[in-house]
C-alpha atoms as a PDB file:
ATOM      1  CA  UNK A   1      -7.715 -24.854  -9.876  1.00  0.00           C
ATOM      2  CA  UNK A   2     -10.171 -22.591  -7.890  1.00  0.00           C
ATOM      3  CA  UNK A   3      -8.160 -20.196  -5.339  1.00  0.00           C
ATOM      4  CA  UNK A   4     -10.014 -19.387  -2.481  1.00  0.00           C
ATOM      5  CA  UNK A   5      -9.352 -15.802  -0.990  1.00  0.00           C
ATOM      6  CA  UNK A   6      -9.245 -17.294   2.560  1.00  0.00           C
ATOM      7  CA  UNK A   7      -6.500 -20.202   1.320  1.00  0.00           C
ATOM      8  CA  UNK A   8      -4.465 -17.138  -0.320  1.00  0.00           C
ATOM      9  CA  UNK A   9      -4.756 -14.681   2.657  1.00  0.00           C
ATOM     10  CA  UNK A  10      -3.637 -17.731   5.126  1.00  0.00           C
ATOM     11  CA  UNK A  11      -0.702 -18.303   2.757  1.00  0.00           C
ATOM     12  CA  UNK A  12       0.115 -14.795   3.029  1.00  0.00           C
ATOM     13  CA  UNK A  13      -0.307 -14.642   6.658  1.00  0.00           C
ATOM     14  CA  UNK A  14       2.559 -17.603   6.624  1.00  0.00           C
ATOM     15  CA  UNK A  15       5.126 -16.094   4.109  1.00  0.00           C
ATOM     16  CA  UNK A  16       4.781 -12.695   6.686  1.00  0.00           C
ATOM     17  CA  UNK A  17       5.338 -14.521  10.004  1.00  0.00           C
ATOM     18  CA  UNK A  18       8.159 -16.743   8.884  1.00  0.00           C
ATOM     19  CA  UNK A  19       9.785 -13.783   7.193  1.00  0.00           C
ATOM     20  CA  UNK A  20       9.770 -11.385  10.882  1.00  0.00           C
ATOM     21  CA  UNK A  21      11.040 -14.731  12.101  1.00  0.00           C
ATOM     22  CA  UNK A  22      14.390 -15.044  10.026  1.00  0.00           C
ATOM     23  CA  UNK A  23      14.131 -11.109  10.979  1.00  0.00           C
ATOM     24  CA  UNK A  24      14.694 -11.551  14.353  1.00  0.00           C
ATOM     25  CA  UNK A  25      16.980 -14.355  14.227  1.00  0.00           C
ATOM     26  CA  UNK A  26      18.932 -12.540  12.256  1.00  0.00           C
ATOM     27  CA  UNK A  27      22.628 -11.332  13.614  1.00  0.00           C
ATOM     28  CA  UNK A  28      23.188  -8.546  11.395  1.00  0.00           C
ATOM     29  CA  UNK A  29      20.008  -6.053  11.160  1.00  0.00           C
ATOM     30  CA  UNK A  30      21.163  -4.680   7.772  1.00  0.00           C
ATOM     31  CA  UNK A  31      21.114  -7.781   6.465  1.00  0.00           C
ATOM     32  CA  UNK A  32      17.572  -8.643   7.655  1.00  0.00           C
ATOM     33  CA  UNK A  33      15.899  -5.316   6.114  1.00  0.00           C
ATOM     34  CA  UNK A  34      17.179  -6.315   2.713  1.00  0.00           C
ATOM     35  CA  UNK A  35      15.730  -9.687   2.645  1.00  0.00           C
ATOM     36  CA  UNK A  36      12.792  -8.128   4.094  1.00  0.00           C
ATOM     37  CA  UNK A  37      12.982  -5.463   1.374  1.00  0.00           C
ATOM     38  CA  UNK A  38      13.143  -8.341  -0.961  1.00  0.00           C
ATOM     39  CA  UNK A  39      10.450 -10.321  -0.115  1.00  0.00           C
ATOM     40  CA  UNK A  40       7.930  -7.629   0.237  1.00  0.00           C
ATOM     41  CA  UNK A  41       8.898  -6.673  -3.063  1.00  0.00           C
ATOM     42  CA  UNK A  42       7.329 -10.566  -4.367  1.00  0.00           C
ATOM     43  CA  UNK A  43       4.604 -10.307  -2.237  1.00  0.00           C
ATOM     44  CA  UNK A  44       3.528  -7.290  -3.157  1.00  0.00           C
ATOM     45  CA  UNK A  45       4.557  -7.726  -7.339  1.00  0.00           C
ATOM     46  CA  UNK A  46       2.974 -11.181  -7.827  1.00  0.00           C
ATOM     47  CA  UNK A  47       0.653 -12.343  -4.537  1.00  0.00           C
ATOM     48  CA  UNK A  48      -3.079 -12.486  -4.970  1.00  0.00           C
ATOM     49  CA  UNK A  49      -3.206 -11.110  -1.865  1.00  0.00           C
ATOM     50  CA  UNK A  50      -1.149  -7.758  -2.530  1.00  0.00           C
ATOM     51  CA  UNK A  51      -3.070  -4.449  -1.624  1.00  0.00           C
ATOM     52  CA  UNK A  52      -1.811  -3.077  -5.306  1.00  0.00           C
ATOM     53  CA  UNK A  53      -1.284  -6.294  -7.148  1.00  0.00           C
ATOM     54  CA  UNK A  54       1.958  -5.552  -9.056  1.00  0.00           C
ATOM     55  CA  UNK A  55       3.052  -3.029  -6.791  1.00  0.00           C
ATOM     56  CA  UNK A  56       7.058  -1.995  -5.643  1.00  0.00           C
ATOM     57  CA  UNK A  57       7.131  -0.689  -2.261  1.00  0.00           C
ATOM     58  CA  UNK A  58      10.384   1.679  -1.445  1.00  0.00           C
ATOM     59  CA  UNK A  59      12.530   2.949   1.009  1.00  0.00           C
ATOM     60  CA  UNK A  60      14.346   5.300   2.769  1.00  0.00           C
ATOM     61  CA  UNK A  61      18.367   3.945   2.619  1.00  0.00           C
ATOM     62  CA  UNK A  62      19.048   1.615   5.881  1.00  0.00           C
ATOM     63  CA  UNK A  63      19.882   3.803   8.642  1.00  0.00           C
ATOM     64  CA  UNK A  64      21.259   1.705  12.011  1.00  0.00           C
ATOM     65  CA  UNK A  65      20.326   5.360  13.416  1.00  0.00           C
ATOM     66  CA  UNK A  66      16.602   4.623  13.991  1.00  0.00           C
ATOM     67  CA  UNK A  67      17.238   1.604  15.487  1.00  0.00           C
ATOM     68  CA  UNK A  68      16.382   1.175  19.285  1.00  0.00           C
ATOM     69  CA  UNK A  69      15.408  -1.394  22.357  1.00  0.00           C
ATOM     70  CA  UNK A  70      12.794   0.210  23.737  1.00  0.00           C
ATOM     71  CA  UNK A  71      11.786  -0.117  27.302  1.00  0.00           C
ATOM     72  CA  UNK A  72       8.448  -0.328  27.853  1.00  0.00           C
ATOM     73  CA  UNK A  73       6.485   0.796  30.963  1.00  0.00           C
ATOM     74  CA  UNK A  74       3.102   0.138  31.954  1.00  0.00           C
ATOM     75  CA  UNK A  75       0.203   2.423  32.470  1.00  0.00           C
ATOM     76  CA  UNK A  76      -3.500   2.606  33.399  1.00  0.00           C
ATOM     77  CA  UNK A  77      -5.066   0.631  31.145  1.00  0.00           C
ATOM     78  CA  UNK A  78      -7.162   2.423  28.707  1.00  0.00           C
ATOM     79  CA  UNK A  79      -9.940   1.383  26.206  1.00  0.00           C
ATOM     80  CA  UNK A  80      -9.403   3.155  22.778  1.00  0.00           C
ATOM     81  CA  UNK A  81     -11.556   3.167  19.521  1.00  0.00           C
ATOM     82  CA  UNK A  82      -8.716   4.120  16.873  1.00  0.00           C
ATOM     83  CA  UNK A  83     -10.570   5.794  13.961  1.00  0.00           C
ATOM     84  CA  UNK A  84      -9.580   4.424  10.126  1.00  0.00           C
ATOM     85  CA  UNK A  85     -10.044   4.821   6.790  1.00  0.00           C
ATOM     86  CA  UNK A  86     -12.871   4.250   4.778  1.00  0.00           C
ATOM     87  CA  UNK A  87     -14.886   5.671   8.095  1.00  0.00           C
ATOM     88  CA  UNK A  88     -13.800   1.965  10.403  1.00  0.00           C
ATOM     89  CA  UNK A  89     -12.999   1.866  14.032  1.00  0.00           C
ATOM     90  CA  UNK A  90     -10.881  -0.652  15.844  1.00  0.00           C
ATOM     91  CA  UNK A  91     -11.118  -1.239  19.766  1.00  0.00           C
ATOM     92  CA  UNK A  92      -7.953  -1.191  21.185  1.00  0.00           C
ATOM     93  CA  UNK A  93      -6.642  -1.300  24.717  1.00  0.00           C
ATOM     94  CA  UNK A  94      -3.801   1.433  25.831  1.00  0.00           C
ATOM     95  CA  UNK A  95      -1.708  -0.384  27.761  1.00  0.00           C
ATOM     96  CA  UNK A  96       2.099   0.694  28.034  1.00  0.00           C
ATOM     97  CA  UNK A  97       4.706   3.149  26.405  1.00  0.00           C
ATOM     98  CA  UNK A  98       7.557   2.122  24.975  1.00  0.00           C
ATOM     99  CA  UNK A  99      10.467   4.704  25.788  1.00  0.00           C
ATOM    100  CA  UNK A 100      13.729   5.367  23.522  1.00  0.00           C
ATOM    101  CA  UNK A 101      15.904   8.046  23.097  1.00  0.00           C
ATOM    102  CA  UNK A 102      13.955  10.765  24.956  1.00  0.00           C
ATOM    103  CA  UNK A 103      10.967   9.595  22.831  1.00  0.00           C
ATOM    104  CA  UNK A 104       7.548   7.329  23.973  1.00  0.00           C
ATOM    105  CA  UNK A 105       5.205   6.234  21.776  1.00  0.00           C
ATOM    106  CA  UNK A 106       1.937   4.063  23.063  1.00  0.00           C
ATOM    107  CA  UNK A 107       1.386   0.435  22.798  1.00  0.00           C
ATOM    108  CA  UNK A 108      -1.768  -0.968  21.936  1.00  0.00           C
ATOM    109  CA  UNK A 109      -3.222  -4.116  22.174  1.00  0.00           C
ATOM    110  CA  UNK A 110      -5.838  -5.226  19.784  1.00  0.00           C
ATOM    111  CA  UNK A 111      -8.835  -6.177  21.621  1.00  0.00           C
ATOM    112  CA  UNK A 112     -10.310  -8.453  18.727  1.00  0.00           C
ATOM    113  CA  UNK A 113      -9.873 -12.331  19.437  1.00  0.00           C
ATOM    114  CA  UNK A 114      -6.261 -13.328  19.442  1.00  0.00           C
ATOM    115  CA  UNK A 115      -5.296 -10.055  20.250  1.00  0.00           C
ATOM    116  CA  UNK A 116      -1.804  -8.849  19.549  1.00  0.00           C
ATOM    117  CA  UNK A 117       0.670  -5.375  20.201  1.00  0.00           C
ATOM    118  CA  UNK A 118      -0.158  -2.604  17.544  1.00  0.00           C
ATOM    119  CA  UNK A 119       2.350   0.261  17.237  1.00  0.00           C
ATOM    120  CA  UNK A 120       1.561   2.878  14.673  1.00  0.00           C
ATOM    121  CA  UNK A 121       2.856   6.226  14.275  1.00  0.00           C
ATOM    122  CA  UNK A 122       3.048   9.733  12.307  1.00  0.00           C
ATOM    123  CA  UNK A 123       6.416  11.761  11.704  1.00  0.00           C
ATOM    124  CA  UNK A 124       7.352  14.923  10.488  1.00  0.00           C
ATOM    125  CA  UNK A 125       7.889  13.213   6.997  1.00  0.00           C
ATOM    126  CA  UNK A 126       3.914  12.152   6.781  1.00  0.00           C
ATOM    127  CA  UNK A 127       1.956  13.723   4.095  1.00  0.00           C
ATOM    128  CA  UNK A 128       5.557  14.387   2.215  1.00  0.00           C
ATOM    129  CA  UNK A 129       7.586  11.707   1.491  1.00  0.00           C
ATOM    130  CA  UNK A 130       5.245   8.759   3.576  1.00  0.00           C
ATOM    131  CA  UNK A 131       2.006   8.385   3.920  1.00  0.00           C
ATOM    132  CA  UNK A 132      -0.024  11.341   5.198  1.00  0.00           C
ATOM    133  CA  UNK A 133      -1.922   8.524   7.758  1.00  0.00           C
ATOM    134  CA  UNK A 134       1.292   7.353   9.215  1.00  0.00           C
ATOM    135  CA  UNK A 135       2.888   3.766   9.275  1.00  0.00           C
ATOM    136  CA  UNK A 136       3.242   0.696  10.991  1.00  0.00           C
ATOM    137  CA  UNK A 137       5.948  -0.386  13.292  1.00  0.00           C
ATOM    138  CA  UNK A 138       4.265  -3.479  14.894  1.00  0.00           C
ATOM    139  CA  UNK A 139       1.633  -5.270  14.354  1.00  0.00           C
ATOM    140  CA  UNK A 140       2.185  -8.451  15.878  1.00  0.00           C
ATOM    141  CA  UNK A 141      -1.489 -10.216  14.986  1.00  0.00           C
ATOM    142  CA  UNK A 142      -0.265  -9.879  11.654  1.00  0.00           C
ATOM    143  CA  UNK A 143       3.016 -11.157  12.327  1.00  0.00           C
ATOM    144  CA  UNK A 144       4.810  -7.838  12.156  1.00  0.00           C
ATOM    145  CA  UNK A 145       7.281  -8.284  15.131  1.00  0.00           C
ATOM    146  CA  UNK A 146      10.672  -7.021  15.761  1.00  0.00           C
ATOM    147  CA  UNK A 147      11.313  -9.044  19.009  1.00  0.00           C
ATOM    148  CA  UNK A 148      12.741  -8.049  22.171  1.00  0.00           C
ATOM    149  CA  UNK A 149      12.349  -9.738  25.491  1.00  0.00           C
ATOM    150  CA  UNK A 150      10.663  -9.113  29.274  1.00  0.00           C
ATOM    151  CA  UNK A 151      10.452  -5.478  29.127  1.00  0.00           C
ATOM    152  CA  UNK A 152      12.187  -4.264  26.083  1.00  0.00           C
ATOM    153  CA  UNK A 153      11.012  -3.854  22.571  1.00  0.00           C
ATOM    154  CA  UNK A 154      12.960  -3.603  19.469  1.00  0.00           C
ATOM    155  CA  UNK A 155      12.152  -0.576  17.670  1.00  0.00           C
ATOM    156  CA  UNK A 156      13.488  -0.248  14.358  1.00  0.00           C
ATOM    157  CA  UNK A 157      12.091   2.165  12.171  1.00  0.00           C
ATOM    158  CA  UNK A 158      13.944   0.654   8.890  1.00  0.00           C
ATOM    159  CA  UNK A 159      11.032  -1.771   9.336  1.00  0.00           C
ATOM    160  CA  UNK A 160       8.051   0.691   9.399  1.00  0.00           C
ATOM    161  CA  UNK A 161       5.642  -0.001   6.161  1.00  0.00           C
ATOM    162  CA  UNK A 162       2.457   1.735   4.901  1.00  0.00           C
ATOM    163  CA  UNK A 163      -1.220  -0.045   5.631  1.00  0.00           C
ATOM    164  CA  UNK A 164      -2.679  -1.491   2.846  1.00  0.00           C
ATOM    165  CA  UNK A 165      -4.926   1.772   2.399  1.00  0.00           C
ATOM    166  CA  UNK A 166      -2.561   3.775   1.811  1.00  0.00           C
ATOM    167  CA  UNK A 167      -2.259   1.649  -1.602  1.00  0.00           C
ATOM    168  CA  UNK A 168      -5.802   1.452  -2.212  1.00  0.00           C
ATOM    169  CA  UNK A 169      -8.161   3.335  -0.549  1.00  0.00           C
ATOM    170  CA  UNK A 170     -10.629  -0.248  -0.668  1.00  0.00           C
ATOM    171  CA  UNK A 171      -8.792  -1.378   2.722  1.00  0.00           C
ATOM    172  CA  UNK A 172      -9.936  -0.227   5.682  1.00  0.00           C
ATOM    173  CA  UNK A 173      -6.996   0.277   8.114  1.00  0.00           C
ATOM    174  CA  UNK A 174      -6.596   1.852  11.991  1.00  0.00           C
ATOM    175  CA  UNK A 175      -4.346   5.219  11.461  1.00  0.00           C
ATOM    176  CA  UNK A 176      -1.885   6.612  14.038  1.00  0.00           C
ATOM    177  CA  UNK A 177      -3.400   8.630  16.880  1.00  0.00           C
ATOM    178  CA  UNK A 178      -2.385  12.001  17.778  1.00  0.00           C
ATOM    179  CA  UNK A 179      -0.634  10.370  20.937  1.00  0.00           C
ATOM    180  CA  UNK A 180       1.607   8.722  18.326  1.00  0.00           C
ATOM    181  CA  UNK A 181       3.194  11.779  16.322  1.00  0.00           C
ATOM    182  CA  UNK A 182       6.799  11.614  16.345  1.00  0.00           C
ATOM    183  CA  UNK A 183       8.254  15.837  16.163  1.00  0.00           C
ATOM    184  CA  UNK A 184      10.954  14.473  14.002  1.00  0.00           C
ATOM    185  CA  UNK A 185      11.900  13.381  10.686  1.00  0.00           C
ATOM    186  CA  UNK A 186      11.935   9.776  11.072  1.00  0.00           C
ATOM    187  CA  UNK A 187      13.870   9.173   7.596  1.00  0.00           C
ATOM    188  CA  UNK A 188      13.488   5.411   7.630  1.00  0.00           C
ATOM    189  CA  UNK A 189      11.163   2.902   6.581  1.00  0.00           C
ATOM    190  CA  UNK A 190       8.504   2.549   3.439  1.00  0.00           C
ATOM    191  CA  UNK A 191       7.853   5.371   1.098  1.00  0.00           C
ATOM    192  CA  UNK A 192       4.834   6.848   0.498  1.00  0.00           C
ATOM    193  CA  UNK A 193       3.301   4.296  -2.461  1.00  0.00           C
ATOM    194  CA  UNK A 194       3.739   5.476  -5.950  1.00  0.00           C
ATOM    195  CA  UNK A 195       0.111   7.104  -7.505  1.00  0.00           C
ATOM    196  CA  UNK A 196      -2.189   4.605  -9.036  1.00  0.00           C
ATOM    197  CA  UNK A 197      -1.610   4.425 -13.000  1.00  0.00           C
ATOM    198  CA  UNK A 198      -5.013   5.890 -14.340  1.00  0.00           C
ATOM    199  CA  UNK A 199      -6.659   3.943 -17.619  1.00  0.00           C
ATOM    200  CA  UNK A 200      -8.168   6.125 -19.898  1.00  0.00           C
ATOM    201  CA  UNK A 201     -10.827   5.148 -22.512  1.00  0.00           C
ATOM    202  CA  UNK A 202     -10.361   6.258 -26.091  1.00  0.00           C
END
């Protein structure tokens, strides 16, 4: 059988949106992060499609702590080009804040075809133990949603994850903006990947 990348990437795309799905229906948020926990662990071991193919993502323990309904209020809209690795931009679109316990962080809205709400962010942990770039709390184009509904956003940190460059520096990925830096520890979420095993010639 031939696989075609596009065939494995849509499959992907499938097993990520149906899993935020059972996410959000889910009645007991603990719960949810370990099947989520468990299922990134598969995709990420054994799917052709995994930025480290064989790769274990980890975590901070669950904390209900860092988990918030955000209320979201609009502001001028603003066009954004988001720098990335690998030297790639990404047009966005500023277009609200989402506000929680004292804190605000922007919301972006991707202004490629489709679209979709893009929430990344830095935290006093970056560059120790999580990526140095920052991580992803929504990302709804790629099915990464939390839910929520009219002007409230679930927010749970638990959930944030690493792009796919900071597994391999190959993928080009949007980082978090200044705007986004969180003066906190946010102790939640994906762990900074484990270093790339080096092969050695003798």
């Amino acid at each position: 059988m031939v696989s075609l990348d596009e065939l494995t990437l849509l499959d992907w795309k499938r097993r990520i949106f149906a899993l935020y799905a059972e996410v959000r229906a889910a009645d007991d948020p603990r719960a949810a992060w370990e099947r989520w926990c468990a299922v990134r662990a598969e995709l990420y071991g054994s799917h052709p499609q995994s930025p480290r193919p064989g790769a274990q993502p980890s975590y901070f323990p669950y904390d209900p702590a860092f988990r918030f309904e955000a209320t979201v209020e609009p502001v001028e809209p603003a066009p954004l080009e988001i720098p990335g690795s690998a030297g790639s931009v990404t047009r966005f679109t500023r277009f609200a804040v989402a506000r929680f316990a004292e804190r605000a962080l922007e919301l972006y809205w991707l202004d490629a075809y489709g679209g979709g709400v893009f929430l990344p962010f830095r935290d006093e942990t970056s560059g120790r133990e999580t990526y140095g770039a920052g991580r992803y709390l929504l990302d709804t184009v790629k099915g990464s949603d939390l839910g929520g509904g009219g002007d409230v956003l679930v927010l749970d940190f638990n959930f944030a994850f690493n792009p796919s460059c900071a597994w391999d520096d190959a993928w080009a990925c949007p980082l978090a903006p200044p705007a986004n830096r969180l003066p906190l520890r946010v102790t939640a979420g994906e762990l900074t990947p484990p270093a790339r095993t080096k092969v050695t010639k003798s």
